[in-house]
Protein backbone atom coordinates (compact mmCIF):
# COMPACT_ATOMS: atom_id res chain seq x y z
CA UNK A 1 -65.46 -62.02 101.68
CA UNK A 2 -64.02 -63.96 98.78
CA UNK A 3 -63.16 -62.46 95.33
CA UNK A 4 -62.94 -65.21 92.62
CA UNK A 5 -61.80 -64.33 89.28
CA UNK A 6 -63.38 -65.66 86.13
CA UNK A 7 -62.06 -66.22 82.71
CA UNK A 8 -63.47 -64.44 80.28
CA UNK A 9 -63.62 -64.93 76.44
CA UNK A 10 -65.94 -64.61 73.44
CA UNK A 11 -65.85 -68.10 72.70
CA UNK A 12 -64.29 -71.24 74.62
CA UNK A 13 -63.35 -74.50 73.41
CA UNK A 14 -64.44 -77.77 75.31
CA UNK A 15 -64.30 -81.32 75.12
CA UNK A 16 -62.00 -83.65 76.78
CA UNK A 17 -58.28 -83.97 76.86
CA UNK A 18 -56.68 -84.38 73.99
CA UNK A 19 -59.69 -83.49 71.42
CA UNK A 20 -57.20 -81.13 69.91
CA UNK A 21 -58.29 -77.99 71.30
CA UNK A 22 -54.70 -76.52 71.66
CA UNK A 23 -54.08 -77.29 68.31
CA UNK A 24 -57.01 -75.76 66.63
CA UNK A 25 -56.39 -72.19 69.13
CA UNK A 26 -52.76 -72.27 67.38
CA UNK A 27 -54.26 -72.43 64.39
CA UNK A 28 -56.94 -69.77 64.44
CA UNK A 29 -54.35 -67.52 66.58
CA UNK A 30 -51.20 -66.22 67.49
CA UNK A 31 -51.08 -68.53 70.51
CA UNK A 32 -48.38 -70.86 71.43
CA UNK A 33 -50.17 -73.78 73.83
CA UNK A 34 -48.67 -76.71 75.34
CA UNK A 35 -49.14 -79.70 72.88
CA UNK A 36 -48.44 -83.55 73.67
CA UNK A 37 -50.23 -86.24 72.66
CA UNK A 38 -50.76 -87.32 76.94
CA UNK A 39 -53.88 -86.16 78.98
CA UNK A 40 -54.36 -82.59 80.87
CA UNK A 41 -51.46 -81.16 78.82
CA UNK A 42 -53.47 -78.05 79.01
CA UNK A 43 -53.16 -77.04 82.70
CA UNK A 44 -54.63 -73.72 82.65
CA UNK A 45 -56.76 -71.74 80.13
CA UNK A 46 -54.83 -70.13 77.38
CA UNK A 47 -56.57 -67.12 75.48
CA UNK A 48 -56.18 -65.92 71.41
CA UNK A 49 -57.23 -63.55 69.54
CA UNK A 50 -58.62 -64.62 66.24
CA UNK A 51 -59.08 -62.74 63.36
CA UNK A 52 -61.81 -63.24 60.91
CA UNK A 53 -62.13 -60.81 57.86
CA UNK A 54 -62.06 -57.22 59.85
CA UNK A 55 -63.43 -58.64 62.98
CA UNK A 56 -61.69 -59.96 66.07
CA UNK A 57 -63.00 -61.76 68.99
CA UNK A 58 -61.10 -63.90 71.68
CA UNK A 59 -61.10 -67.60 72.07
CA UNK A 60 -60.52 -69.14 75.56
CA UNK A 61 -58.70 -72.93 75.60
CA UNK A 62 -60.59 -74.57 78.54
CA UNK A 63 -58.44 -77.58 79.78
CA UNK A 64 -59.94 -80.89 79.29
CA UNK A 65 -63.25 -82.07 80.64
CA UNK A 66 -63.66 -85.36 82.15
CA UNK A 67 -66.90 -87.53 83.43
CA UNK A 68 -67.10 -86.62 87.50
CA UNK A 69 -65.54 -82.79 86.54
CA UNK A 70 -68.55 -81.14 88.14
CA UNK A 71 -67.55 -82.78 91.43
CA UNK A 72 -63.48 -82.02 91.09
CA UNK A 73 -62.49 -84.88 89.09
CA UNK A 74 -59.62 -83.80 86.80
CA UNK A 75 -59.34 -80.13 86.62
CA UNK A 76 -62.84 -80.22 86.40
CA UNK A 77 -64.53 -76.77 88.74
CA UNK A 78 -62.11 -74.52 88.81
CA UNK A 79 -62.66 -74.59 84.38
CA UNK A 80 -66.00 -75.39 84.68
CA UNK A 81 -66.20 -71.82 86.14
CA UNK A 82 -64.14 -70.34 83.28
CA UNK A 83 -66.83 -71.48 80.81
CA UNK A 84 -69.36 -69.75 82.56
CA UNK A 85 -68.06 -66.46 81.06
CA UNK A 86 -68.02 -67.26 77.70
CA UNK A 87 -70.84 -66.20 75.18
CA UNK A 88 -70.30 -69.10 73.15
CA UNK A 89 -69.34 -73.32 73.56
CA UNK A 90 -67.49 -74.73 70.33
CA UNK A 91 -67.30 -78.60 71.41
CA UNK A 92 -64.41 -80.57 70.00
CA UNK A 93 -64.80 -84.24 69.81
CA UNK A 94 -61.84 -86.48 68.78
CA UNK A 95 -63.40 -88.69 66.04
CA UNK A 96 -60.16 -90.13 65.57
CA UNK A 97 -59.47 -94.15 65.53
CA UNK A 98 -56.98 -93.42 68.17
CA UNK A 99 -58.68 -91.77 71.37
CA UNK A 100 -59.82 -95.57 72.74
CA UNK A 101 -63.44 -93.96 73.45
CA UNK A 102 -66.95 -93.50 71.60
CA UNK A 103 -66.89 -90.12 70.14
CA UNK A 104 -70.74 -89.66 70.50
CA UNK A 105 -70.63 -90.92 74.52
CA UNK A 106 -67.55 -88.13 74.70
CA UNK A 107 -70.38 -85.65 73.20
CA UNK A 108 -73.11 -86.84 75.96
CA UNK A 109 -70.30 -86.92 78.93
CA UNK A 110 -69.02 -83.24 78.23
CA UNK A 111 -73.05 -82.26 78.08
CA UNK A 112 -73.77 -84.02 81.12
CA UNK A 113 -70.94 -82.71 82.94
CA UNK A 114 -71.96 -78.80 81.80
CA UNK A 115 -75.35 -79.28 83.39
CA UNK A 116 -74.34 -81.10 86.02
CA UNK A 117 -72.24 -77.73 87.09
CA UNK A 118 -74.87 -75.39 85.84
CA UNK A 119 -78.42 -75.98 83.82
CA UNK A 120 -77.40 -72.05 82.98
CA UNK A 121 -74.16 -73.68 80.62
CA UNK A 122 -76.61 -76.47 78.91
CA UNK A 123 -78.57 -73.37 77.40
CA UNK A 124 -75.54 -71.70 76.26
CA UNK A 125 -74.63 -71.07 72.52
CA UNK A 126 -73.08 -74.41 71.28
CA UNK A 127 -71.40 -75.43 68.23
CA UNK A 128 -69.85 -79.00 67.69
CA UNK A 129 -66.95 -79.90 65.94
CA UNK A 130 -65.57 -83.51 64.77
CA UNK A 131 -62.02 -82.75 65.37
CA UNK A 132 -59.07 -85.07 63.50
CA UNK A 133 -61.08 -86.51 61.49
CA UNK A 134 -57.55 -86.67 58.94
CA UNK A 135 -57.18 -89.89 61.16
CA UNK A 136 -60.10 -91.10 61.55
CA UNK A 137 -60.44 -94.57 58.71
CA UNK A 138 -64.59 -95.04 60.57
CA UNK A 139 -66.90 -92.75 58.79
CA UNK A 140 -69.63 -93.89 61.61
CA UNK A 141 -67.74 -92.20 64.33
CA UNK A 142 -68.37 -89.00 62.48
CA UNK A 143 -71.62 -89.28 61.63
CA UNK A 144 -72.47 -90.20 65.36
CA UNK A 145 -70.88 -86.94 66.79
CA UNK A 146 -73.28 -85.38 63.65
CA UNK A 147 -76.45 -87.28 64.44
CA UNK A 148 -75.97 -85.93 68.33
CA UNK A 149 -75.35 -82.31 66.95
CA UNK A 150 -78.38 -82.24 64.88
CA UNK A 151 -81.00 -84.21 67.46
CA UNK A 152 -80.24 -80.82 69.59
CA UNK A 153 -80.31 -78.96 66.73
CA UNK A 154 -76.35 -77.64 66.88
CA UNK A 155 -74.17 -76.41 64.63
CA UNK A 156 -71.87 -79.26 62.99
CA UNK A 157 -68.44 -78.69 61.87
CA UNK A 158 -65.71 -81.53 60.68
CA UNK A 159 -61.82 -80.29 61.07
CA UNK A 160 -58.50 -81.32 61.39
CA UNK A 161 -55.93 -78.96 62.86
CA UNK A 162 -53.19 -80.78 61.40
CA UNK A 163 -54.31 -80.31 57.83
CA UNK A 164 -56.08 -77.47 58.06
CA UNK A 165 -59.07 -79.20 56.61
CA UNK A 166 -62.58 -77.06 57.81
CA UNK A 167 -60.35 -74.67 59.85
CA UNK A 168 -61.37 -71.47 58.09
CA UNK A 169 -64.90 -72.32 58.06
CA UNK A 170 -64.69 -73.34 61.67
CA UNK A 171 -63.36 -69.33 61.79
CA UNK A 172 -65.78 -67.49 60.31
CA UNK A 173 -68.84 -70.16 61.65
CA UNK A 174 -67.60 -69.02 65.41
CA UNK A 175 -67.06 -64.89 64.01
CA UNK A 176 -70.52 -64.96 62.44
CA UNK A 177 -72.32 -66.54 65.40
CA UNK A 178 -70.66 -64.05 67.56
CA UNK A 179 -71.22 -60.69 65.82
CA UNK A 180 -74.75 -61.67 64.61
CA UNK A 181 -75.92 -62.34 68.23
CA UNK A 182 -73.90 -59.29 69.23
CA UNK A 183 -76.19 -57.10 66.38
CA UNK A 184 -79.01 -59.21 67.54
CA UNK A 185 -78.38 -57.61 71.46
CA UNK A 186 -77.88 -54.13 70.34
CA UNK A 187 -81.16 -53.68 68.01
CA UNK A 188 -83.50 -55.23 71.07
CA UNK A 189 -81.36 -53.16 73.70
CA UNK A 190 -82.38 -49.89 71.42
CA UNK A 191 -85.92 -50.53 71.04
């Protein structure tokens, strides 16, 4: 018999390395990730507590996602797994000039990857978010990651952690999906 151990958070943060998702969970929380501009910096999940107004809820830091995760590329399973117990996906995709790749084929590898693992993660709570956009001089790279949000009818967010641009509506967009789901659950569990 084998126990395994899942991760388990309110809300996780996805995308792949280096879309800033370390940054943004020091921003929103008390946590102190590992942050370097190289790939898999993040070698393990880190958890935070955010707070937002008088609620709290817990944000999960999933290590970076790469095309082939589903099959063990990168650290690919083992966080795949991790995701699994989270009520709700907030995708980070590097719009920046910087990150050498297409930000809207980073939004359609991280999706493929999910189902790949699971069909049970595709229909999981999503939000996306266009993440540095302080560097980012091609509006079109933005407006891709928003075109792919809004074909599958997703919540759309633009941030950078640096600045702080978007970071506090990022906070209470994630709090309000949360606790309005969670209200949601308790009035059709009572009747």
């Amino acid at each position: 018999m084998r126990l395994e151990l899942k991760l388990l958070a309110d809300a996780g943060l996805i995308g792949f390395p280096n879309a800033g998702k370390s940054t943004l969970i020091s921003r929103l929380s008390a946590a102190k990730p590992k942050i370097a501009d190289y790939p898999f910096t993040t070698l393990e999940p880190g958890l935070g507590v955010v707070q937002a107004g008088d609620r709290t809820f817990v944000l999960a830091d999933i290590p970076g996602l790469i095309a082939g995760a589903h099959e063990g590329h990168g650290l690919g399973i083992q966080f795949l797994r991790h995701v699994e117990r989270t009520r709700l996906l907030v995708h980070l995709v590097d719009v920046s000039d910087l990150s050498g790749r297409e930000p809207g084929d980073d939004f359609d590898v991280i999706l493929e990857e999910l189902g790949q693992f699971s069909v049970e993660l595709t229909k999981k709570p999503m939000m996306v978010v266009a993440s540095k956009i302080d560097v980012c001089q091609d509006q079109s790279r933005i407006e891709a990651v928003r075109l792919k949000a809004a074909e599958r009818g997703l919540p759309f967010h633009e941030i950078s952690s640096v600045t702080g641009v978007g970071i506090e509506e990022l906070r209470y967009a994630i709090s309000s999906h949360l606790f309005s789901h969670a209200e949601q659950d308790k009035i059709s569990v009572g009747t």
